[in-house]
C-alpha atoms as a PDB file:
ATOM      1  CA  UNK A   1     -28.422 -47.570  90.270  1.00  0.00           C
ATOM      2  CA  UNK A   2     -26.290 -49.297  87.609  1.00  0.00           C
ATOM      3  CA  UNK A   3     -22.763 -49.861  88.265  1.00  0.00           C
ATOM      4  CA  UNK A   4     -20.038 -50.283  85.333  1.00  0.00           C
ATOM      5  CA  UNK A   5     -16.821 -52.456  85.404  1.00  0.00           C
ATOM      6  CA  UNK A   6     -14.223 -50.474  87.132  1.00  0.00           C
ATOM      7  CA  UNK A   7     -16.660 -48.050  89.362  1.00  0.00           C
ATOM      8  CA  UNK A   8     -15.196 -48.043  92.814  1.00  0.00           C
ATOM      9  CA  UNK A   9     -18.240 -48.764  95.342  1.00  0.00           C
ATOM     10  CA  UNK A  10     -18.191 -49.460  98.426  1.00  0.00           C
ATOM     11  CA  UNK A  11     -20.056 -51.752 100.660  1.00  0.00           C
ATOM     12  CA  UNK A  12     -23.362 -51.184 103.095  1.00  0.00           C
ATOM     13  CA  UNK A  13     -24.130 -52.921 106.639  1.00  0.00           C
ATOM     14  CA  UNK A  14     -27.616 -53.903 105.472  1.00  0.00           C
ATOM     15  CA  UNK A  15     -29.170 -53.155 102.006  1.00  0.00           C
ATOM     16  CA  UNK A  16     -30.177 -49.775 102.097  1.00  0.00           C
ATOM     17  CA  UNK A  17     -28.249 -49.423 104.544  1.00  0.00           C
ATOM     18  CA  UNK A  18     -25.461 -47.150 105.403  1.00  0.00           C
ATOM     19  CA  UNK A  19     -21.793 -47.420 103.908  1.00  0.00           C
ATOM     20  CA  UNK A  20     -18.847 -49.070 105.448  1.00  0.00           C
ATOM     21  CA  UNK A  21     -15.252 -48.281 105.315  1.00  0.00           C
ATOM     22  CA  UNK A  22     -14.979 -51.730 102.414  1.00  0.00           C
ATOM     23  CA  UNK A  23     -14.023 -50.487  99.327  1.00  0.00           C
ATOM     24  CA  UNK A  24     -14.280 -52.446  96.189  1.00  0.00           C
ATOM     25  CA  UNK A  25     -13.968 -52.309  92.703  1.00  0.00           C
ATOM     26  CA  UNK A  26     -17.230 -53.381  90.117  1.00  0.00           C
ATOM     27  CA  UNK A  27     -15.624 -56.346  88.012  1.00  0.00           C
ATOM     28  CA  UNK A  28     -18.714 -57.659  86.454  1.00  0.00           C
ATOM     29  CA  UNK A  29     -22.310 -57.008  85.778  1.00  0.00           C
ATOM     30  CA  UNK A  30     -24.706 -60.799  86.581  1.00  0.00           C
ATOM     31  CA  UNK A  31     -27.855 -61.290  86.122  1.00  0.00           C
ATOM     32  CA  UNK A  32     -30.683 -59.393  88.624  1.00  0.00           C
ATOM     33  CA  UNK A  33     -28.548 -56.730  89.551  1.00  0.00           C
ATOM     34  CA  UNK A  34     -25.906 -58.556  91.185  1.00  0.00           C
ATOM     35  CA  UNK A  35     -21.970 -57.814  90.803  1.00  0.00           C
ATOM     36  CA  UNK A  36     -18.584 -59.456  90.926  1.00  0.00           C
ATOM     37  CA  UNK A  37     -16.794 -57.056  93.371  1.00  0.00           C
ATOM     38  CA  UNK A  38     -12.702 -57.494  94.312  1.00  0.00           C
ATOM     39  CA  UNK A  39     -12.346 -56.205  97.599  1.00  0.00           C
ATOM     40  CA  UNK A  40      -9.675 -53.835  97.749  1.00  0.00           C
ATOM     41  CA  UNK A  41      -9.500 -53.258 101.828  1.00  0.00           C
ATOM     42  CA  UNK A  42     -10.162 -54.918 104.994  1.00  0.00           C
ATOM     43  CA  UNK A  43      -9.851 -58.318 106.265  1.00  0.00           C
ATOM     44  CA  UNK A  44     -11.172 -60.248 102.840  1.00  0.00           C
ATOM     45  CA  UNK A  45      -8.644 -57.790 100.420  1.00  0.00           C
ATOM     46  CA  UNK A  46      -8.770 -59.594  97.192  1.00  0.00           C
ATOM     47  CA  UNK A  47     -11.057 -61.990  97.117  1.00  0.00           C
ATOM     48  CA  UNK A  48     -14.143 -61.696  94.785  1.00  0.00           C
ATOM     49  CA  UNK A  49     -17.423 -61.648  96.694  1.00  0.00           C
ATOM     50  CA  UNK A  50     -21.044 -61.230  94.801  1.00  0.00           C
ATOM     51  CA  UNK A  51     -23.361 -58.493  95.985  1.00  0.00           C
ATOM     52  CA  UNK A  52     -26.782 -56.973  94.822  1.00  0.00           C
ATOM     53  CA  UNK A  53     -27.489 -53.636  93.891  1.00  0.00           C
ATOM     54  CA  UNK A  54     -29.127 -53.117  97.424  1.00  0.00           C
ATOM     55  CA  UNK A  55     -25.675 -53.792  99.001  1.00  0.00           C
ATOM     56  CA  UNK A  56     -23.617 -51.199  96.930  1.00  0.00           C
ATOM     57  CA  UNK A  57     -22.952 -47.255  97.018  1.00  0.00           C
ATOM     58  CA  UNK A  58     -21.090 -45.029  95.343  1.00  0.00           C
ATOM     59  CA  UNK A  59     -21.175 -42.856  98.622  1.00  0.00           C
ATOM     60  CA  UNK A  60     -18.011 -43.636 100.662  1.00  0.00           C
ATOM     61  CA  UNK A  61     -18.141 -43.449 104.640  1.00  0.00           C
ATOM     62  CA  UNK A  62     -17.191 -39.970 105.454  1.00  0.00           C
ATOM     63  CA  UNK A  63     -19.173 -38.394 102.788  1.00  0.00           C
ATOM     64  CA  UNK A  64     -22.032 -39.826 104.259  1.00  0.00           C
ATOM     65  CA  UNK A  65     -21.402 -39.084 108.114  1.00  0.00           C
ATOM     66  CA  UNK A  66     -20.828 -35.563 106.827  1.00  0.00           C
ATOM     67  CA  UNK A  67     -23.832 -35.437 105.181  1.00  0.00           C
ATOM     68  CA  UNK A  68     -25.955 -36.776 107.830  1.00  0.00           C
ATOM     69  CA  UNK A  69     -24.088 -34.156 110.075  1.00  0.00           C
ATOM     70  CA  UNK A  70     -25.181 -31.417 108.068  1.00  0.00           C
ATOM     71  CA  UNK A  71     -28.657 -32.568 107.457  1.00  0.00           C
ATOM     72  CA  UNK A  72     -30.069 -34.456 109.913  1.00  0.00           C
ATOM     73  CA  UNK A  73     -31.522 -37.996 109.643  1.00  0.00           C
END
């Protein structure tokens, strides 16, 4: 999935993994799929941390224990 400067994504345990409750904010696009994300909650709010694709999701938390709620695993 390709992110875009601004998207608000938010952070997964593992990659592939499911979301946590960090929120960030896409602030550039590096080479092989990695991104310059400012953290925007949680213990490391504003600093800029690099992740991979793998790492991100547009899915936050709730949306995705809902989801699993509703269908299964």
């Amino acid at each position: 999935m390709k992110y875009n400067r601004g998207d608000v994504v938010y952070v997964r345990d593992f990659p592939f993994g499911k979301p946590t409750k960090i929120k960030g904010e896409v602030l550039a696009c590096l080479k092989n799929s990695f991104y310059n994300i400012r953290i925007t909650n949680g213990l490391e709010e504003g600093k800029i941390k690099k992740y991979s694709e793998f790492q991100l999701t547009n899915l936050n938390y709730y949306d995705y224990m809902e989801d699993l709620k509703n269908n299964g695993v």
